[in-house]
Structures are given as C-alpha cells and as structure tokens.
N, C-alpha and C. Protein backbone atom coordinates (compact mmCIF):
# COMPACT_ATOMS: atom_id res chain seq x y z
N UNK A 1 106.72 113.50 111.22
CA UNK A 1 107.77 114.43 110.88
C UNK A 1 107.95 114.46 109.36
N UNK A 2 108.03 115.62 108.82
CA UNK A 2 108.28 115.97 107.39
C UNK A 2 109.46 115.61 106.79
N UNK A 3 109.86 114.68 106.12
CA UNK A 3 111.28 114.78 105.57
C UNK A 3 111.50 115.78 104.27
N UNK A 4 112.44 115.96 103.16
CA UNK A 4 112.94 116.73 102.55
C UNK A 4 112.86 115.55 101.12
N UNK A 5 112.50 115.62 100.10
CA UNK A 5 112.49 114.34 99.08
C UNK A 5 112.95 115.16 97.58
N UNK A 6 113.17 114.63 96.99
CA UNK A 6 113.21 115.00 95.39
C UNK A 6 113.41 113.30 94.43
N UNK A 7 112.28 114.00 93.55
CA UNK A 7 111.75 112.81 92.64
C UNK A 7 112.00 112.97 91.31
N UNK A 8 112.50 112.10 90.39
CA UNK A 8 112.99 112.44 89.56
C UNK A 8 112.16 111.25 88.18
N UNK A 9 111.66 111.90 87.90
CA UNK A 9 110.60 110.89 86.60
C UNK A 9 111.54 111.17 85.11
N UNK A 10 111.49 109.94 84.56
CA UNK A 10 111.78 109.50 82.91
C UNK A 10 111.09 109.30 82.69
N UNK A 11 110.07 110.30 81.31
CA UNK A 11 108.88 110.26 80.69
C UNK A 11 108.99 109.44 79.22
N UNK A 12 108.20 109.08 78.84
CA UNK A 12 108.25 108.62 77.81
C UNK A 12 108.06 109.63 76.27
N UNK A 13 109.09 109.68 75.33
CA UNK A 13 108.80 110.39 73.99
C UNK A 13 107.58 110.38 73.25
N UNK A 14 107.06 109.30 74.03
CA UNK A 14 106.04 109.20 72.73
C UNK A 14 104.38 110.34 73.59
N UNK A 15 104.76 111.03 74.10
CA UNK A 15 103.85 111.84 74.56
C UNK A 15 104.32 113.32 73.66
N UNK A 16 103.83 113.90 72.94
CA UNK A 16 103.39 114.58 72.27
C UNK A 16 103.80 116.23 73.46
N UNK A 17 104.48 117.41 73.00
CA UNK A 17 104.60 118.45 74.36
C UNK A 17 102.61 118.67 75.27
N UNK A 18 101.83 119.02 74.19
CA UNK A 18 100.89 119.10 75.42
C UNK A 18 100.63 118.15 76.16
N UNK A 19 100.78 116.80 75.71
CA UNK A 19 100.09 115.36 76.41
C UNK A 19 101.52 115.60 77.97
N UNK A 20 102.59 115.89 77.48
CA UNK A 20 103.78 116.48 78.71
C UNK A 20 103.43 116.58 79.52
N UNK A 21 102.93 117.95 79.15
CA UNK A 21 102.45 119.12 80.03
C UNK A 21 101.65 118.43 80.91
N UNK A 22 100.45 117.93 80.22
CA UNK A 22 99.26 117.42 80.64
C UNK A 22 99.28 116.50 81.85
N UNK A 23 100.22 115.46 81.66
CA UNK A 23 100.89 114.06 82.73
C UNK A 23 101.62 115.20 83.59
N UNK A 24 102.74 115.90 83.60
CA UNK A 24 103.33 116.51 84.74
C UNK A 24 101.94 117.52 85.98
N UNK A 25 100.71 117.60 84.96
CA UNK A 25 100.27 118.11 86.25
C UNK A 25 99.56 117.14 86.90
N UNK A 26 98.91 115.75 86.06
CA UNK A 26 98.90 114.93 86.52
C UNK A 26 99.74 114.22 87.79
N UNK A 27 100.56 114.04 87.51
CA UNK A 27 101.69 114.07 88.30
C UNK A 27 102.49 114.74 89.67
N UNK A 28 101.74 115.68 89.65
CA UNK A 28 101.70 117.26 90.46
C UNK A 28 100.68 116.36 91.26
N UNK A 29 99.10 116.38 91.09
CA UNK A 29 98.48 115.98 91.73
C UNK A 29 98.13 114.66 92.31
N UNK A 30 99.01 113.74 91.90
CA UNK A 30 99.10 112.53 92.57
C UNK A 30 100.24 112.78 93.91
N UNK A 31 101.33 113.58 93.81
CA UNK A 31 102.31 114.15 95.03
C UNK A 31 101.09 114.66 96.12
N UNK A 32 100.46 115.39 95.10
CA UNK A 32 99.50 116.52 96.50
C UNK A 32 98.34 115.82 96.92
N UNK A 33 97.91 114.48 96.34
CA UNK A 33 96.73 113.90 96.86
C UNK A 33 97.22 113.38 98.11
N UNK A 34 98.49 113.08 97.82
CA UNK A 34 98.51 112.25 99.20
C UNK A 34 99.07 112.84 100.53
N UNK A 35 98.35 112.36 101.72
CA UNK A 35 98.57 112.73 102.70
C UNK A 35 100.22 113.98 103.51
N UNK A 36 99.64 115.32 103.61
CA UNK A 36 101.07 115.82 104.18
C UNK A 36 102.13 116.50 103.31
N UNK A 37 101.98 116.03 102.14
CA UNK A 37 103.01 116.27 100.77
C UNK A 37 103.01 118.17 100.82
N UNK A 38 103.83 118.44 100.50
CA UNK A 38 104.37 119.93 99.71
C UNK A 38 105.41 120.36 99.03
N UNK A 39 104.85 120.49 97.82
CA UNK A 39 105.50 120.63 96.24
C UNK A 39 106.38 121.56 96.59
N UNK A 40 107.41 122.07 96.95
CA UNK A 40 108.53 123.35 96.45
C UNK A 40 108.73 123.85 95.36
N UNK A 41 109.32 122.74 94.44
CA UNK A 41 109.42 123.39 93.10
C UNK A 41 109.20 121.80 92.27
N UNK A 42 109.35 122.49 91.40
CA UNK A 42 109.54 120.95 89.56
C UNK A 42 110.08 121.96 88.73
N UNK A 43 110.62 120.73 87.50
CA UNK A 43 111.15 121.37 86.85
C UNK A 43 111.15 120.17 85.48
N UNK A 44 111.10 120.74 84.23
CA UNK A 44 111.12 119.57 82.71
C UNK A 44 112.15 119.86 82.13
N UNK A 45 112.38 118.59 81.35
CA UNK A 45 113.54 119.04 80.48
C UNK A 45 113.26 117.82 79.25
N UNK A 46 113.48 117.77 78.24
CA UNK A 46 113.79 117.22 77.37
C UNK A 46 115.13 116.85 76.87
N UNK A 47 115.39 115.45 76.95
CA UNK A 47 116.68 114.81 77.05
C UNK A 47 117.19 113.22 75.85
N UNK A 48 118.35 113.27 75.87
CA UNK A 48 118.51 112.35 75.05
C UNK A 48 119.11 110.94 76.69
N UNK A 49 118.91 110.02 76.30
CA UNK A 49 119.07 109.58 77.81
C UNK A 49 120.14 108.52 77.42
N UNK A 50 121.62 108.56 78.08
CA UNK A 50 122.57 108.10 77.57
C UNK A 50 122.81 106.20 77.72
N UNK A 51 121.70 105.95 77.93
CA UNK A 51 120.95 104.53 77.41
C UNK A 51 119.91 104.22 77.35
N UNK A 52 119.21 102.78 76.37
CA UNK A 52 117.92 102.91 76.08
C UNK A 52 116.84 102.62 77.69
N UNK A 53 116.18 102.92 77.44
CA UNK A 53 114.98 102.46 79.19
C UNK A 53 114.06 102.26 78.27
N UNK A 54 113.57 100.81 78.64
CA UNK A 54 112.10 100.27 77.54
C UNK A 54 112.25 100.95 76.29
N UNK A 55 113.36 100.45 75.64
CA UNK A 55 113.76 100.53 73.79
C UNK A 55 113.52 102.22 74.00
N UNK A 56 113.35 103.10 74.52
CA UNK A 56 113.31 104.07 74.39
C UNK A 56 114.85 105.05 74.45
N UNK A 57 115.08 106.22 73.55
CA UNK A 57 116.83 106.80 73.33
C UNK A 57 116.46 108.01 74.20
N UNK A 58 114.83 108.83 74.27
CA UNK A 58 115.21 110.13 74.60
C UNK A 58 113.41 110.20 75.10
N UNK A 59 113.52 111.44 76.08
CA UNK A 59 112.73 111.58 76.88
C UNK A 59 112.47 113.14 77.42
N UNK A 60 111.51 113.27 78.50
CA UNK A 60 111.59 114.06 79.25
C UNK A 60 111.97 113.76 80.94
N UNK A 61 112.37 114.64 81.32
CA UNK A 61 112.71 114.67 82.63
C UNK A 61 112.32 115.47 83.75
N UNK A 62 111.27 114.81 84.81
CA UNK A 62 110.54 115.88 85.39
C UNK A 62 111.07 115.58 86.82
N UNK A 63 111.22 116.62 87.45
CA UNK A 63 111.76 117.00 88.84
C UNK A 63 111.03 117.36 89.87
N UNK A 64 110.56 116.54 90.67
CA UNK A 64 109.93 117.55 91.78
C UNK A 64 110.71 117.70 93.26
N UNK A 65 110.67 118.66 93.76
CA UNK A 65 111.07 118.62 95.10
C UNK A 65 109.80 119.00 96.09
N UNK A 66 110.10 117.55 97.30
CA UNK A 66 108.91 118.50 98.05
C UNK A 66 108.92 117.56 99.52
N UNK A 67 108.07 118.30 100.68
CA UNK A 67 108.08 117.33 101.65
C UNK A 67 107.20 116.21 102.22
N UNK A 68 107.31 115.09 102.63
CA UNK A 68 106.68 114.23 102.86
C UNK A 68 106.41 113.51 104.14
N UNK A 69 105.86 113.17 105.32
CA UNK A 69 106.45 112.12 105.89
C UNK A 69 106.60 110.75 105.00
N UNK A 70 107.52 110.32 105.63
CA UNK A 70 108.68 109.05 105.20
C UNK A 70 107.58 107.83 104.41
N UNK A 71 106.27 107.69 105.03
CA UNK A 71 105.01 106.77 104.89
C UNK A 71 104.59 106.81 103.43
N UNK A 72 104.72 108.36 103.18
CA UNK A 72 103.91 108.50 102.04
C UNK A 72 104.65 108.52 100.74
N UNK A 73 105.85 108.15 100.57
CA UNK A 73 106.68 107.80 99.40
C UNK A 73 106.24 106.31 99.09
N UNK A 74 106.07 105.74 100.22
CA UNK A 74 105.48 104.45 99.60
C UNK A 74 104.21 104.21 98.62
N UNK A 75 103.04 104.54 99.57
CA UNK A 75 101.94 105.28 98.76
C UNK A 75 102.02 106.02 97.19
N UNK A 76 102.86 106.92 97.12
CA UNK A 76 102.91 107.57 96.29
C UNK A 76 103.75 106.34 94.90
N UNK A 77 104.88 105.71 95.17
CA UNK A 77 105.50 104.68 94.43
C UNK A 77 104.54 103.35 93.87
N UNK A 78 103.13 103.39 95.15
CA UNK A 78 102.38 102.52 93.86
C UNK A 78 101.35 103.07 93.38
N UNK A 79 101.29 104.34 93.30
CA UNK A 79 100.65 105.10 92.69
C UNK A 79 100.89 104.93 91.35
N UNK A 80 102.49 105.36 91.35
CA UNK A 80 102.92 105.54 89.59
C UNK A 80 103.14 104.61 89.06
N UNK A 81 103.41 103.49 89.72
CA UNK A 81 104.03 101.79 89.40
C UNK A 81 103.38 101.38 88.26
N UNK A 82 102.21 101.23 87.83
CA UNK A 82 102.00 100.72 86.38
C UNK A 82 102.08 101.87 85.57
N UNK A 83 102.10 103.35 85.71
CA UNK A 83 101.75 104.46 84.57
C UNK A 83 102.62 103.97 83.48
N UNK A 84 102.44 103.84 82.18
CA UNK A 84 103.33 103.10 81.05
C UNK A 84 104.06 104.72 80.49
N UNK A 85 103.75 105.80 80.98
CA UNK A 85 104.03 107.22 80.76
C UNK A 85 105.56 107.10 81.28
N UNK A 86 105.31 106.90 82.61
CA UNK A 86 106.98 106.57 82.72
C UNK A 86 107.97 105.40 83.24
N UNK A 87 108.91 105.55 82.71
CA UNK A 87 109.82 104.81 81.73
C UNK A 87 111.05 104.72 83.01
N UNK A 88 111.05 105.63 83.81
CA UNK A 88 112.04 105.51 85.36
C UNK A 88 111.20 106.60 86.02
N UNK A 89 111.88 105.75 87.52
CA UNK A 89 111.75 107.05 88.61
C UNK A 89 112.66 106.80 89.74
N UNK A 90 112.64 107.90 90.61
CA UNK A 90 114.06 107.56 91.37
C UNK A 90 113.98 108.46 92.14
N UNK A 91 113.18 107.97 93.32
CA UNK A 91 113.50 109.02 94.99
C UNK A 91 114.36 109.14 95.30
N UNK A 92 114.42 110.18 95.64
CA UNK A 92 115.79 111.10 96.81
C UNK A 92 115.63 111.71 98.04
N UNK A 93 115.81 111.16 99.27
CA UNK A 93 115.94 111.77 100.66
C UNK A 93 116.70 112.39 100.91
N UNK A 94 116.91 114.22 101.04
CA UNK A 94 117.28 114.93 100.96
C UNK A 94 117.54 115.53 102.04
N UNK A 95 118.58 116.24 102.68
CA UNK A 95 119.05 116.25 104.18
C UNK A 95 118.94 117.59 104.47
C-alpha cells in the first residue's frame, strides 16, 4: 500500500546554484530509483536557517512530496545518510 510522504532536505551553502541544481536532481533520482516511489511535486528555496547545523548559518531547502510504500523510506534514509551535501533531513507521513 502507497502511503503519502514529504521530505524535507537542508543543503549545504557551500554548493555553488548549479552544483544545487545539480544534487536536487540527484536527489530526484535516488526517490525514483527506489522501488514504488512517485514524485508529485519539489520545491527549493534558499534560506538563512535560524540555527547553525554543522557550523553552517544558511542553506537551501529542498521539498519533495511523493508516494511510497512505508519499506522504502528506510531504503531511501540510507541512501542519503553519509551525502556530506546535506546538512538535515526530515520525513513526513502525510495523511
């Protein structure tokens, strides 16, 4: 069964806007490699982040919404687990 998810990534500043760009589709395709997944939407933003995360003040902020079965958030969480690109992340099961 498909659940409803939204993922919320803290990128790191020190990526340059195309290198951004570049990791969010990265990023895109690590959601869609895995088993079942479907992207709805994303969304970026560039942010000052109202405390430091790994000595870092400001960032980007990438959004995806999309569906999963429940299995594959796991999968997908050690997917990104060492990327040094980002700096947080933070699933959301969405009703």
């Amino acid at each position: 069964m498909l659940r409803n998810y939204e993922v919320i990534f803290a990128i790191s500043s020190k990526l340059n806007e195309n290198e951004t760009k570049d990791f969010a589709e990265k990023l895109k395709k690590i959601l869609e490699a895995t088993k079942d997944v479907t992207i709805t939407s994303s969304t970026m933003e560039a942010r000052q982040f109202p405390y430091l995360i790994k000595k870092e003040s400001k960032g980007t902020f990438m959004t995806y919404t999309f569906q999963a079965p429940p299995e594959a958030i796991q999968s997908i969480k050690e997917e990104i687990k060492h990327r040094e690109e980002i700096l947080k992340s933070t699933f959301i099961k969405k009703e």
